[in-house]
N, C-alpha and C. Protein backbone atom coordinates (compact mmCIF):
# COMPACT_ATOMS: atom_id res chain seq x y z
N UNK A 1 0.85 -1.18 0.00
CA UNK A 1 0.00 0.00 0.00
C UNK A 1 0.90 1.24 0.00
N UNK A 2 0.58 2.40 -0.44
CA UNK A 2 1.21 3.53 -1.05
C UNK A 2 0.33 4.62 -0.79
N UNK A 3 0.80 5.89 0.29
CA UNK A 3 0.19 6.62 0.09
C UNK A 3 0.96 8.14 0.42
N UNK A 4 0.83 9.01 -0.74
CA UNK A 4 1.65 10.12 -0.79
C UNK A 4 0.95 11.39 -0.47
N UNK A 5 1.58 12.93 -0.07
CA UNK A 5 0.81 13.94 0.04
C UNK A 5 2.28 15.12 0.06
N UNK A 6 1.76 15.91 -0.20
CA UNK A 6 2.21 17.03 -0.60
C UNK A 6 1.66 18.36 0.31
N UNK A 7 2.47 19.35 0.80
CA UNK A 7 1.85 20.55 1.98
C UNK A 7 3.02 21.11 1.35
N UNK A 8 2.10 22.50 1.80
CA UNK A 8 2.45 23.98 1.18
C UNK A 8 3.68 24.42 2.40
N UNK A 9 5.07 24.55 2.53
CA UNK A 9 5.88 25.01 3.71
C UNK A 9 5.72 26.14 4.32
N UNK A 10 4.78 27.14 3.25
CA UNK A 10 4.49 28.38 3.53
C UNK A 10 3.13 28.24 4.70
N UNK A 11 2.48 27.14 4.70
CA UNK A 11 1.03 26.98 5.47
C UNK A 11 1.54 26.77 7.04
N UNK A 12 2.14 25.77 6.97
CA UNK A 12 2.90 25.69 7.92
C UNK A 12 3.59 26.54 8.66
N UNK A 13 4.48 27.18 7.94
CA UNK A 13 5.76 28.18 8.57
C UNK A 13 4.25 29.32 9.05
N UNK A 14 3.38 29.45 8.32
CA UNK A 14 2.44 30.96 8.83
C UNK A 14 1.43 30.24 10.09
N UNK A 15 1.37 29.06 10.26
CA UNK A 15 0.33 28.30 11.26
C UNK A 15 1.34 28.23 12.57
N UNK A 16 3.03 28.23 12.42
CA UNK A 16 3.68 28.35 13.34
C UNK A 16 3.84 29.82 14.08
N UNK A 17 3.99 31.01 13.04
CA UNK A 17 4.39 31.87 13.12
C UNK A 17 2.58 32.60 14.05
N UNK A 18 2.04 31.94 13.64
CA UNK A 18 0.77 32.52 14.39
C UNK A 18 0.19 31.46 15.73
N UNK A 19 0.70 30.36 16.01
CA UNK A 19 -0.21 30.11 17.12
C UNK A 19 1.58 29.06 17.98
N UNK A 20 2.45 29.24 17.50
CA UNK A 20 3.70 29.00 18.03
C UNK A 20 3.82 27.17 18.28
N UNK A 21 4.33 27.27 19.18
CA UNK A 21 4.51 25.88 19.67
C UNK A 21 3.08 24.45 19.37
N UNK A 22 2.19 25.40 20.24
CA UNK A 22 1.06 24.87 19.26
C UNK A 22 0.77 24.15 18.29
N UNK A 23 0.93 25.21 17.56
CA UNK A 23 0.78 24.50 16.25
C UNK A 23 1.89 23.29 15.81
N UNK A 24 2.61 22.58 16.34
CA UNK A 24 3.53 21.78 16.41
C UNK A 24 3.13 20.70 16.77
N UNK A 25 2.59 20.83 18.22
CA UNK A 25 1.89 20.00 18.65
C UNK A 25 0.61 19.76 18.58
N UNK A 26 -0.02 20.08 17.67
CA UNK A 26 -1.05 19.71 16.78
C UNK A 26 -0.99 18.14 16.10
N UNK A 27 0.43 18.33 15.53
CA UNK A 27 0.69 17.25 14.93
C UNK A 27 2.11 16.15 15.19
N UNK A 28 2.88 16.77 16.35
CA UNK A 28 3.84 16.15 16.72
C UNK A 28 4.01 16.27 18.10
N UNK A 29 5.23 15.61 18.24
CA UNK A 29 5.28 14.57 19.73
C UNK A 29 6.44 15.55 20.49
N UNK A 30 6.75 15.82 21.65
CA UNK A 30 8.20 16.50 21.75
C UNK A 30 9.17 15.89 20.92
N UNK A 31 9.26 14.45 21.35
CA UNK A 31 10.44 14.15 20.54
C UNK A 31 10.87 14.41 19.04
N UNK A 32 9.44 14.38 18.11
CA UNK A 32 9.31 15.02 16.67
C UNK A 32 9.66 16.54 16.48
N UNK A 33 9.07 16.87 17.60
CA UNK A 33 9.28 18.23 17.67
C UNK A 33 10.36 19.20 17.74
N UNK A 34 11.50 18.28 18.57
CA UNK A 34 12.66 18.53 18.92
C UNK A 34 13.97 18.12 17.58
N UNK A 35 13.48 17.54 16.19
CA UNK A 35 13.69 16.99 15.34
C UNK A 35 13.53 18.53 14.01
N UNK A 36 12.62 19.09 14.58
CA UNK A 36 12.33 20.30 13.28
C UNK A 36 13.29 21.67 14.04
N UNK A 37 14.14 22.03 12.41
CA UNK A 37 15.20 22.95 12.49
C UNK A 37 14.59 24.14 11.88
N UNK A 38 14.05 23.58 11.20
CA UNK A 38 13.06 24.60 9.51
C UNK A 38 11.83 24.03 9.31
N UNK A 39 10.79 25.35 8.67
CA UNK A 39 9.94 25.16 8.41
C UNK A 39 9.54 23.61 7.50
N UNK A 40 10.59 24.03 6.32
CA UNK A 40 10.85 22.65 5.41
C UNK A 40 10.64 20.89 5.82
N UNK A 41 11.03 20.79 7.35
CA UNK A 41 11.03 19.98 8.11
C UNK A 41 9.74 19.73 8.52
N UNK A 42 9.19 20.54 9.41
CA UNK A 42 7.77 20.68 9.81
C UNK A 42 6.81 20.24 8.67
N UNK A 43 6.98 20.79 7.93
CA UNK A 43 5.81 20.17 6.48
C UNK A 43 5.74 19.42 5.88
N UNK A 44 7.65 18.95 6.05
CA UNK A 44 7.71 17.24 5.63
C UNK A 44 6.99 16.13 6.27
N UNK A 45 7.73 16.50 7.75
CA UNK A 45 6.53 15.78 9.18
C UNK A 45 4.99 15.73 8.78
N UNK A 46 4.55 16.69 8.62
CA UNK A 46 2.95 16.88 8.19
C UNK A 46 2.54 15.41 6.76
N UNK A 47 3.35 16.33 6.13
CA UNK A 47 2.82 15.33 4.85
C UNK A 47 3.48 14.09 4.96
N UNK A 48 4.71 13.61 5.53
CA UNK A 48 4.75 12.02 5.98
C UNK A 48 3.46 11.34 6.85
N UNK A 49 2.73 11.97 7.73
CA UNK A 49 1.98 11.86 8.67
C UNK A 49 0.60 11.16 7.84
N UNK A 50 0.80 12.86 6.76
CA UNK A 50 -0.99 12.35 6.15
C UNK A 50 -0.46 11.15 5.00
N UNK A 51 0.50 11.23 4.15
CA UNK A 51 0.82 9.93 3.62
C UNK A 51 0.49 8.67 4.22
N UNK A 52 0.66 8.67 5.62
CA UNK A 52 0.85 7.60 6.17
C UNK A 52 -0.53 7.14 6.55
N UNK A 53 -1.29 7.78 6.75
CA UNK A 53 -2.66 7.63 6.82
C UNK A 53 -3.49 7.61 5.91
N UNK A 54 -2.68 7.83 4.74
CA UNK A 54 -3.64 7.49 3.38
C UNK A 54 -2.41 6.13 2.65
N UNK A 55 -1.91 5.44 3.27
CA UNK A 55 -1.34 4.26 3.18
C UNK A 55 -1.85 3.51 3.84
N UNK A 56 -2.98 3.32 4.73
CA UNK A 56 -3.61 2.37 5.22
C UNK A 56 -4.94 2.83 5.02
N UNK A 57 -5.35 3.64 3.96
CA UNK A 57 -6.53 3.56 3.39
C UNK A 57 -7.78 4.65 4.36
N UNK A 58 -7.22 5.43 5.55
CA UNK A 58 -7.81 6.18 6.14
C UNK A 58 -7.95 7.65 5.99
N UNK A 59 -6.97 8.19 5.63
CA UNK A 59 -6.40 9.52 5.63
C UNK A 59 -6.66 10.19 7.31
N UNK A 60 -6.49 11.36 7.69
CA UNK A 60 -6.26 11.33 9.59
C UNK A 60 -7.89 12.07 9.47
N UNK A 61 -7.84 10.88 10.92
CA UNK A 61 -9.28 11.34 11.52
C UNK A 61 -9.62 10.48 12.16
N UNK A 62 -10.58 9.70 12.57
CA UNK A 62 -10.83 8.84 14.06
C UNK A 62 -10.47 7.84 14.06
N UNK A 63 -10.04 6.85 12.87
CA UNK A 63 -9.07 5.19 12.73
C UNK A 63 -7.91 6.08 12.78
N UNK A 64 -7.12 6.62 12.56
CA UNK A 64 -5.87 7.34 12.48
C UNK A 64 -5.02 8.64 12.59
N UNK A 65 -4.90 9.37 13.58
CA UNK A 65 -4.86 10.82 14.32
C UNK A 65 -3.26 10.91 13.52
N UNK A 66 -3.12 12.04 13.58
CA UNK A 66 -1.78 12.45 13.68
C UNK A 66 -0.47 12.02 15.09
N UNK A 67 -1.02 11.33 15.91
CA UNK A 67 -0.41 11.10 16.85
C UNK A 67 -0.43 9.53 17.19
N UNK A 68 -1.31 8.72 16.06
CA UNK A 68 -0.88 7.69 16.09
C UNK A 68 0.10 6.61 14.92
N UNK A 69 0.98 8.55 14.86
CA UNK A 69 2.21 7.94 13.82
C UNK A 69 3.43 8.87 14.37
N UNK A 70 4.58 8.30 14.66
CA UNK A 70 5.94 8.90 14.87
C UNK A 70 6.91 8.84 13.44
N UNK A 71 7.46 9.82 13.95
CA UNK A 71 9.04 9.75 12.69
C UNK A 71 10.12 9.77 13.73
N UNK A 72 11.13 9.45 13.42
CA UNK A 72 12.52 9.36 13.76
C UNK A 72 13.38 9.73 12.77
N UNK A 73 14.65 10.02 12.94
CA UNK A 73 15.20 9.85 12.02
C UNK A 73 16.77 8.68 12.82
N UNK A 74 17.04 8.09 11.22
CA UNK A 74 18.39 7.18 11.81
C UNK A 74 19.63 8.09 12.11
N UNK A 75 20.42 7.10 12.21
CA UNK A 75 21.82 7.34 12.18
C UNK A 75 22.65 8.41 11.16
N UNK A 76 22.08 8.08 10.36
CA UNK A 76 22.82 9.01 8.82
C UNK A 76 21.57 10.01 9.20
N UNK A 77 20.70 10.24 9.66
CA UNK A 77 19.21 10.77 8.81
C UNK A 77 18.25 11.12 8.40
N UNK A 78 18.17 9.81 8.07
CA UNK A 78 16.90 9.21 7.08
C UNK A 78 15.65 9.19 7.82
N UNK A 79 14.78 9.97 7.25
CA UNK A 79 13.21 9.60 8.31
C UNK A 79 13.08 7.94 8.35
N UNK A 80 12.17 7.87 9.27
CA UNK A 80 11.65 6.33 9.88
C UNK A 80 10.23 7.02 9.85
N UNK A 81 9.40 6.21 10.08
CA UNK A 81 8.35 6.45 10.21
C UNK A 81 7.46 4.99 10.92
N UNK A 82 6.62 4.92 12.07
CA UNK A 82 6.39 3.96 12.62
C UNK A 82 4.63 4.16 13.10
N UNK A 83 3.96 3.33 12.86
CA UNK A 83 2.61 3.42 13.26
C UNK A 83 2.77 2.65 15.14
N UNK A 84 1.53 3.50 15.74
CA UNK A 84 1.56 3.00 17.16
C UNK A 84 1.13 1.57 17.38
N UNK A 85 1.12 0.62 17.80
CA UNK A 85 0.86 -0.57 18.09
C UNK A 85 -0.53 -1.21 17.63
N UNK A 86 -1.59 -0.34 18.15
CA UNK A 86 -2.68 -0.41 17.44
C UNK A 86 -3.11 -0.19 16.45
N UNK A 87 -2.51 0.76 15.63
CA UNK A 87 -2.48 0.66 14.14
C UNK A 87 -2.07 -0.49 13.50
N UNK A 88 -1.11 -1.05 13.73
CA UNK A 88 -0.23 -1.65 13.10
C UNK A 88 -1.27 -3.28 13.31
N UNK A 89 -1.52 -3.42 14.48
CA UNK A 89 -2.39 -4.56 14.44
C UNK A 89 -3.97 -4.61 13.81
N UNK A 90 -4.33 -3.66 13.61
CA UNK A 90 -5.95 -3.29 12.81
C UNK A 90 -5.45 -3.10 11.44
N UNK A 91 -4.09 -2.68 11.11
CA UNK A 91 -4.73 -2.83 9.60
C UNK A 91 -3.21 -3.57 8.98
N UNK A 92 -2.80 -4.58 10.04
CA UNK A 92 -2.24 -5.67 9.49
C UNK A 92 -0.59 -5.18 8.74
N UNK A 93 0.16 -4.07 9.51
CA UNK A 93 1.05 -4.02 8.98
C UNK A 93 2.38 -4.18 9.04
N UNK A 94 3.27 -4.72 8.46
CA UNK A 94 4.16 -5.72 8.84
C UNK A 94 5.68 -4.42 8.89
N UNK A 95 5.61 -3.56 7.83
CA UNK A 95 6.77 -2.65 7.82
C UNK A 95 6.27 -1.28 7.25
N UNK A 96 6.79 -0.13 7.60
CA UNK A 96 6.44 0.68 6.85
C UNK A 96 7.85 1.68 6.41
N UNK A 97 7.77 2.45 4.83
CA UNK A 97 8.73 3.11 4.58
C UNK A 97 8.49 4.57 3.98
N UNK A 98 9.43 5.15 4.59
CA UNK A 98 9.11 7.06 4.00
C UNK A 98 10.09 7.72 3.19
N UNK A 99 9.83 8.19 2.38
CA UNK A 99 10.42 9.10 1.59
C UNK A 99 10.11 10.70 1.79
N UNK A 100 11.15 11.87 2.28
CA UNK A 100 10.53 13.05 2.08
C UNK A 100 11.46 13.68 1.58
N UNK A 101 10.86 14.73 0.55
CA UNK A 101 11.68 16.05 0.00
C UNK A 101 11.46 16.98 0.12
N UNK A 102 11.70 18.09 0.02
CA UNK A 102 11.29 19.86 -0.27
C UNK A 102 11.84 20.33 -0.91
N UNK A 103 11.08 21.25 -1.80
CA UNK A 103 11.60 22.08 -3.09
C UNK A 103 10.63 23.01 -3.21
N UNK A 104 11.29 24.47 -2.95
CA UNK A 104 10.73 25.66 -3.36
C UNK A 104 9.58 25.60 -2.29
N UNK A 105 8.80 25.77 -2.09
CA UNK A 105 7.39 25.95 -1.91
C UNK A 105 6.84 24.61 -1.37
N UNK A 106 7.03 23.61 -1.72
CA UNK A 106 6.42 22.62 -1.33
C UNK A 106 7.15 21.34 -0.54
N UNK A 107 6.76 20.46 0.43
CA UNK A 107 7.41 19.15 0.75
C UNK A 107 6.35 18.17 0.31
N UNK A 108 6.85 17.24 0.41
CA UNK A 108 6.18 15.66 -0.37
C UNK A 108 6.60 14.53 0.54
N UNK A 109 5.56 13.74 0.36
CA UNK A 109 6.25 12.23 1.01
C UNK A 109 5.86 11.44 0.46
N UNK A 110 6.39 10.01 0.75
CA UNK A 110 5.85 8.93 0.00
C UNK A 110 5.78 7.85 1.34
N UNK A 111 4.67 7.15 1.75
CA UNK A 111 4.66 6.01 2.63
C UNK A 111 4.58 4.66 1.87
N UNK A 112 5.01 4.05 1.91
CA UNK A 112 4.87 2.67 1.61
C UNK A 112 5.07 1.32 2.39
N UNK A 113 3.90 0.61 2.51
CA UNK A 113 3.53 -0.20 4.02
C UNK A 113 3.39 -1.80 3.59
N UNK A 114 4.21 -2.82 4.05
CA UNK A 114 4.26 -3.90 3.82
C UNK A 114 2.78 -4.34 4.90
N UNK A 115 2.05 -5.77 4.24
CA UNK A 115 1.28 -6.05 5.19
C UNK A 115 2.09 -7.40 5.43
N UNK A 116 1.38 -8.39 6.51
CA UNK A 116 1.64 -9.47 7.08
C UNK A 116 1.04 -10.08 5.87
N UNK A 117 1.81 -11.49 6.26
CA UNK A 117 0.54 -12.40 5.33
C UNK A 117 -0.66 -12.74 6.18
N UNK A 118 -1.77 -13.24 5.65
CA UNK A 118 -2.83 -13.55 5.96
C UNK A 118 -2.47 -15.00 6.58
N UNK A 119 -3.09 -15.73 7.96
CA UNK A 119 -2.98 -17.38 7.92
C UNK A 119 -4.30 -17.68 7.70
N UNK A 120 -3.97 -18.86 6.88
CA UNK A 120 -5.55 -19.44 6.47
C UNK A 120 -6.07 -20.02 7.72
């Protein structure tokens, strides 16, 4: 399953610049939080988030909040991206992977979510 989204950095950077911290934690965790340097960052977070929730076929809202998905990043990095426990057991998912960029004006992500197999 595959699900991508795209946010404006400018929506963001003006939703920060007007309701502060807040607006951060709207959609992230301290620890996520403590992860954003730049706006660029913040909107990546966003749109990995809603990717990720339109990779299990929900997009965010009462099966899937913004807070029942984390990012990390590794060693080198690289976002991680991890659904909370209960996600992961309701809609059967075995791994999940993120891609994010920013350019100009916009960030993007890409989620892509292995399921389990089914036992007969």
């Amino acid at each position: 399953m595959i699900g991508i989204d795209v946010t404006s950095i400018n929506r963001i950077k003006n939703m920060y610049e007007k309701f502060g911290l807040k607006a951060y934690q709207r959609f992230l965790d301290e620890d996520e939080i403590q992860l954003i340097k730049r706006p660029e960052t913040a909107a990546g977070f966003w749109a990995a988030k809603e990717a990720a929730s339109k990779a299990i076929g929900t997009g965010i809202g009462k099966e899937c909040s913004f807070h029942d998905i984390k990012i990390k990043k590794d060693k080198k990095g690289a976002p991680k991206i991890k659904y909370k426990k209960e996600i992961r057991k309701k809609f059967n998912i075995k791994k999940s992977h993120l891609s994010i960029s920013h350019d100009s004006d916009f960030a993007i992500a890409v989620v892509n979510i292995e399921k389990k197999n089914k036992k007969s």
